[in-house]
Structures are given as C-alpha cells and as structure tokens.
C-alpha atoms as a PDB file:
ATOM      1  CA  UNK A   1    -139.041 -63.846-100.024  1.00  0.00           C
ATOM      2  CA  UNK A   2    -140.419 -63.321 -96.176  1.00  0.00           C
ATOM      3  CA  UNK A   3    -137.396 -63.930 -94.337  1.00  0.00           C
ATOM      4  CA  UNK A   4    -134.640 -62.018 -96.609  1.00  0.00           C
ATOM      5  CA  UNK A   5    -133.704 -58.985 -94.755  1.00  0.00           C
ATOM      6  CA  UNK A   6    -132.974 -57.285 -98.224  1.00  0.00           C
ATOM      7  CA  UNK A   7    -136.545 -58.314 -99.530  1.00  0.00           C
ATOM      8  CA  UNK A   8    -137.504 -56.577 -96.427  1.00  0.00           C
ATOM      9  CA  UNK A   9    -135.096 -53.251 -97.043  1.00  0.00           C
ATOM     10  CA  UNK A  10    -137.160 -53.369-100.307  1.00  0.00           C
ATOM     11  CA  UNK A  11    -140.691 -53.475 -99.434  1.00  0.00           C
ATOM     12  CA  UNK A  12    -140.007 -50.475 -96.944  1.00  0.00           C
ATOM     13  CA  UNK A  13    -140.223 -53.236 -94.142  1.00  0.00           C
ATOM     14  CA  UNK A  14    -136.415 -52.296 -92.768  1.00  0.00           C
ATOM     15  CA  UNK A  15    -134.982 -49.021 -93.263  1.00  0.00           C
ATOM     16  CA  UNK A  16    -131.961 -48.189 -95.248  1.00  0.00           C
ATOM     17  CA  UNK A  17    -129.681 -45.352 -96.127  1.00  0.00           C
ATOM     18  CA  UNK A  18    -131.129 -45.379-100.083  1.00  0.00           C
ATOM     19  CA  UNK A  19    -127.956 -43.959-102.267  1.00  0.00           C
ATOM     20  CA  UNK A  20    -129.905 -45.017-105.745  1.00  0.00           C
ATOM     21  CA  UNK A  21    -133.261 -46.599-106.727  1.00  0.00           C
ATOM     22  CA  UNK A  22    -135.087 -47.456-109.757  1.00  0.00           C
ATOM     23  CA  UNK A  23    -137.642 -49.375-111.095  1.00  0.00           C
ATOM     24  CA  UNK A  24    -135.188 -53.001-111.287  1.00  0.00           C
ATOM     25  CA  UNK A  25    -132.264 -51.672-108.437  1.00  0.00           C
ATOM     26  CA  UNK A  26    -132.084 -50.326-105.260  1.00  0.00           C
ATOM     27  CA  UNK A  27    -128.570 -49.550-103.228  1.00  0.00           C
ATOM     28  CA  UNK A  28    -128.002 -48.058-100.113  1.00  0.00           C
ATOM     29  CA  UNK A  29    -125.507 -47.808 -97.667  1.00  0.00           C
ATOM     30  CA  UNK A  30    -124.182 -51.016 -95.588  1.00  0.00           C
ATOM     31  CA  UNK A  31    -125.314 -51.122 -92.239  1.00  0.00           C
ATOM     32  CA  UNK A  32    -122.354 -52.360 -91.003  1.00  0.00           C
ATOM     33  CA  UNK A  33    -119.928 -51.170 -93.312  1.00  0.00           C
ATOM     34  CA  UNK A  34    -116.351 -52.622 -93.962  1.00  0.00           C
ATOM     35  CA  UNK A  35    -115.052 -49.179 -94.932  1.00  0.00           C
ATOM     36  CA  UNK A  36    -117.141 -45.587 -95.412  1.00  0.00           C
ATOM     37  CA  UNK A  37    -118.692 -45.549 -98.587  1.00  0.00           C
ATOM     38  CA  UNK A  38    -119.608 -49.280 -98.484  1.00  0.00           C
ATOM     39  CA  UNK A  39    -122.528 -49.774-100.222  1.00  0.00           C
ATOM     40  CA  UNK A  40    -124.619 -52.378-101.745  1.00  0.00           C
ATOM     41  CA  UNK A  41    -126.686 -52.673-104.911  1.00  0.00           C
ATOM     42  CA  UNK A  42    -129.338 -55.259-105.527  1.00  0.00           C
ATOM     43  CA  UNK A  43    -132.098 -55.701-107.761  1.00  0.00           C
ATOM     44  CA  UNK A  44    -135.270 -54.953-106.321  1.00  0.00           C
ATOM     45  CA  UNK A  45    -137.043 -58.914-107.330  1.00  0.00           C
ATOM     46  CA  UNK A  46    -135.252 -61.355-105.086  1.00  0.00           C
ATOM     47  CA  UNK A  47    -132.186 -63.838-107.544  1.00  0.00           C
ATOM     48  CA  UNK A  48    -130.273 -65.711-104.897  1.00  0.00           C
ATOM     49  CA  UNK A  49    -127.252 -65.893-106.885  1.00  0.00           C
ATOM     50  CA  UNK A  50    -126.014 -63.968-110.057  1.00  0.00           C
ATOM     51  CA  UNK A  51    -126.729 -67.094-112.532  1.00  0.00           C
ATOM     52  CA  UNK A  52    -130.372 -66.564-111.624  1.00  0.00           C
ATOM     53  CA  UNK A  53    -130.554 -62.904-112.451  1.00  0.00           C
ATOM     54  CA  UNK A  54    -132.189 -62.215-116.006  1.00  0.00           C
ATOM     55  CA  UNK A  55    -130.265 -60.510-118.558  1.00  0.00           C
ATOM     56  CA  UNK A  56    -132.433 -57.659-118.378  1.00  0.00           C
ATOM     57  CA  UNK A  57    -132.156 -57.149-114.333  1.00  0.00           C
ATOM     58  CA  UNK A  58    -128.605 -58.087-114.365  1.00  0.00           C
ATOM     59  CA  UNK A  59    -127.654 -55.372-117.173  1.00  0.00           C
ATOM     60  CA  UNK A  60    -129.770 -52.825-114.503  1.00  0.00           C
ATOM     61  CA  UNK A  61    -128.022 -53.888-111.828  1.00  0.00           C
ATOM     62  CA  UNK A  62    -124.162 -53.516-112.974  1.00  0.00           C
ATOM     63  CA  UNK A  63    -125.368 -50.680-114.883  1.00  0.00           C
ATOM     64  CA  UNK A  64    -125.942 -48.984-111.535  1.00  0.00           C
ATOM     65  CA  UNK A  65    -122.695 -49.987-110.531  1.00  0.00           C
ATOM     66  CA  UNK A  66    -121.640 -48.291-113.128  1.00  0.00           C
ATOM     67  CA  UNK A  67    -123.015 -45.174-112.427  1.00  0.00           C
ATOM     68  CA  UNK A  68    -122.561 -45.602-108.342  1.00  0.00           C
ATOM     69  CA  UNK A  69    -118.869 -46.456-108.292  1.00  0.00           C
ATOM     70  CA  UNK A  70    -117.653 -43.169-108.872  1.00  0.00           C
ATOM     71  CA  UNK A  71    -120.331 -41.141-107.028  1.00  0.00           C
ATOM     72  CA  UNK A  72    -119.179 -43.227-103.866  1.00  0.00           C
ATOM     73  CA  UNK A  73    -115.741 -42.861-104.690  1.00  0.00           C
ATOM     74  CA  UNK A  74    -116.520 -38.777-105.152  1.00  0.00           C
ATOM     75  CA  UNK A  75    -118.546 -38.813-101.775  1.00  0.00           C
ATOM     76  CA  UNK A  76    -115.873 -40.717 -99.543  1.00  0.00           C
ATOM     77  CA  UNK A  77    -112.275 -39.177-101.599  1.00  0.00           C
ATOM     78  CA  UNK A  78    -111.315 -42.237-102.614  1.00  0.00           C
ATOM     79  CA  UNK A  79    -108.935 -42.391-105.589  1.00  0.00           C
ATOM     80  CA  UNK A  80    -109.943 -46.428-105.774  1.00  0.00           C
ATOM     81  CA  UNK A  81    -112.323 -48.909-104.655  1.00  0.00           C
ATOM     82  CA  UNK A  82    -113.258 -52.822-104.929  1.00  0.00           C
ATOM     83  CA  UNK A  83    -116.210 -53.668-106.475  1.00  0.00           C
ATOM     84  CA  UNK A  84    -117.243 -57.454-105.768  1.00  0.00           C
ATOM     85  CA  UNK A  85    -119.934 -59.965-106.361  1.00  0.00           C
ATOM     86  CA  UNK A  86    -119.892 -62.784-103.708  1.00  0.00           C
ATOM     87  CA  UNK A  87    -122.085 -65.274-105.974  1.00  0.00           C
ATOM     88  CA  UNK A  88    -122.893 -68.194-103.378  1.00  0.00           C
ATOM     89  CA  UNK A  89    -122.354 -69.156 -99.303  1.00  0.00           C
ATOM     90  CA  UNK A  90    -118.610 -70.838-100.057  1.00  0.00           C
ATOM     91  CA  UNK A  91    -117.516 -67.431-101.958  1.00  0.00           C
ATOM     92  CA  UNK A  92    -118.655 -65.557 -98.917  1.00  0.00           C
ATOM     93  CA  UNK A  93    -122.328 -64.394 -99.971  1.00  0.00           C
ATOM     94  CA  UNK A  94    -123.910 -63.655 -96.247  1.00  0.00           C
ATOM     95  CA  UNK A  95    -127.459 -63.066 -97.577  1.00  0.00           C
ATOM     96  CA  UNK A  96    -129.361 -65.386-100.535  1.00  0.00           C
ATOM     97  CA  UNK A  97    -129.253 -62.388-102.797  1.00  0.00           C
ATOM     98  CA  UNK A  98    -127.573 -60.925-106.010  1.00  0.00           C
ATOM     99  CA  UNK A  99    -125.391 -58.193-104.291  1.00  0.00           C
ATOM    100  CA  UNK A 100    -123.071 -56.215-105.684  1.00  0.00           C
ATOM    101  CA  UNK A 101    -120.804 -54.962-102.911  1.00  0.00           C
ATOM    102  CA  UNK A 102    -118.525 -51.380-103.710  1.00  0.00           C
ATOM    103  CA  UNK A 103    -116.373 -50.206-100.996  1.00  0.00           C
ATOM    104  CA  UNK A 104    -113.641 -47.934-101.031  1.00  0.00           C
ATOM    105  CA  UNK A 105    -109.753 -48.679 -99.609  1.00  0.00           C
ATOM    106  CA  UNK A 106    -109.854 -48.771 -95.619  1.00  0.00           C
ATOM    107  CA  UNK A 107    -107.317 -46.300 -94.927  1.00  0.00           C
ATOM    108  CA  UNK A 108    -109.388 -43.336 -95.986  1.00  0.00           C
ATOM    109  CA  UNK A 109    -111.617 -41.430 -93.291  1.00  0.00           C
ATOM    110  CA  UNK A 110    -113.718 -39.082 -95.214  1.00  0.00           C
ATOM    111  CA  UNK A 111    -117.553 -39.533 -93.966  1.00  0.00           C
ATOM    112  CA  UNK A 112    -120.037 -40.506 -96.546  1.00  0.00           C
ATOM    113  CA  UNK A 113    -122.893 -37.572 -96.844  1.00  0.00           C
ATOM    114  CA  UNK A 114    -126.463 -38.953 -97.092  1.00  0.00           C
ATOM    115  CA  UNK A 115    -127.118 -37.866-100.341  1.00  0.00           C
ATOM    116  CA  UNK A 116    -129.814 -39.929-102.793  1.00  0.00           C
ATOM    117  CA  UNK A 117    -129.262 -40.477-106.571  1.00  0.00           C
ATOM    118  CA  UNK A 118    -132.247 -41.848-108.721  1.00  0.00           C
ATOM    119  CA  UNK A 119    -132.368 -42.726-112.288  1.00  0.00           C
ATOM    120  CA  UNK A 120    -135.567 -41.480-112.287  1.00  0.00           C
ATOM    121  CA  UNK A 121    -134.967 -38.311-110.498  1.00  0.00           C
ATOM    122  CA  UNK A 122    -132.020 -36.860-110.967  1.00  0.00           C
ATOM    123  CA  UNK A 123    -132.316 -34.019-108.807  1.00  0.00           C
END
C-alpha cells in the first residue's frame, strides 16, 4: 500500500532502526517511542487489522514477539513490559497495519543499544 508509512519502512523507502527481520516480519525501533525499548513488529505484506492476517503470517508475527520480548527487555533492564495489539482506529491503532507494539515500564532509563537480531542470521 503507497501511502502506509510502514509499507514504506518495508520496501527500504523510510529508514528504521531494524531490531529483527525475516522473510514474513520485520520490527524495529519506534520512532517516537513511548518508553526506551519501544518497538514494533509487523509483518512485512500489508493486513490492516489482525482478523486479516493469515494464520501462517500471524503465527510469524507473534512468534517474533516471542522471541523479541525478552531481548528488548534484556537490552533496556527491564524486569517487565506490555505487549499490545491495537486491532482497529477506536482501540487506538494510529497506522492501518497489524502491529504488535512491546514497550517496557516508563520509569526505567537504560538506553536501548542498536543491535539487529535475524531469524535468518543469527549472528
């Protein structure tokens, strides 16, 4: 889709602070974060909400959740964090697109480093 911005983060249009990317997902690091570690994960094909995701892309997606929510909570020192999908404009979805949103507790200050994890490069 031409005019979403995260369509545009994935076709290398709009750059991004890439944490994790495969062949279905791709998460990086909010540009305007609500707290350090903020990040969000989408799947790369554009789903507006999570009812249109397919099984198959919405098993990649939460299984990179999975894998990102403590690696962020690692990176920042959090002992917790809130892991949310907004799934429409009246539950507070801000872009048309299956986001996963993991942030850790605000009172924290640790910085986030830049580091990238891949599924299909672990190093």
């Amino acid at each position: 889709m031409d005019d979403c911005i995260f369509c545009q983060i994935v076709a290398g249009d709009i750059p991004s602070r890439t944490v994790y990317e495969d062949d279905d997902v791709l998460a990086f690091l909010d540009a305007n974060p609500l707290a350090p570690g903020h990040t969000l994960v989408i799947p790369k094909a554009h789903h507006e909400r999570l009812n249109d995701l397919p099984a198959d892309v919405g098993s990649a997606v939460f299984a990179a959740v999975h894998e990102l929510t403590p690696a962020v909570e690692d990176a920042v020192d959090a002992s917790a964090s809130t892991v949310a999908f907004n799934n429409g404009e009246a539950a507070g979805q801000e872009v048309p697109t299956s986001t996963a949103t993991s942030s850790r507790g605000s009172r924290m200050t640790a910085d986030v480093p830049s580091t990238r994890w891949s599924a299909n490069d672990p190093t």
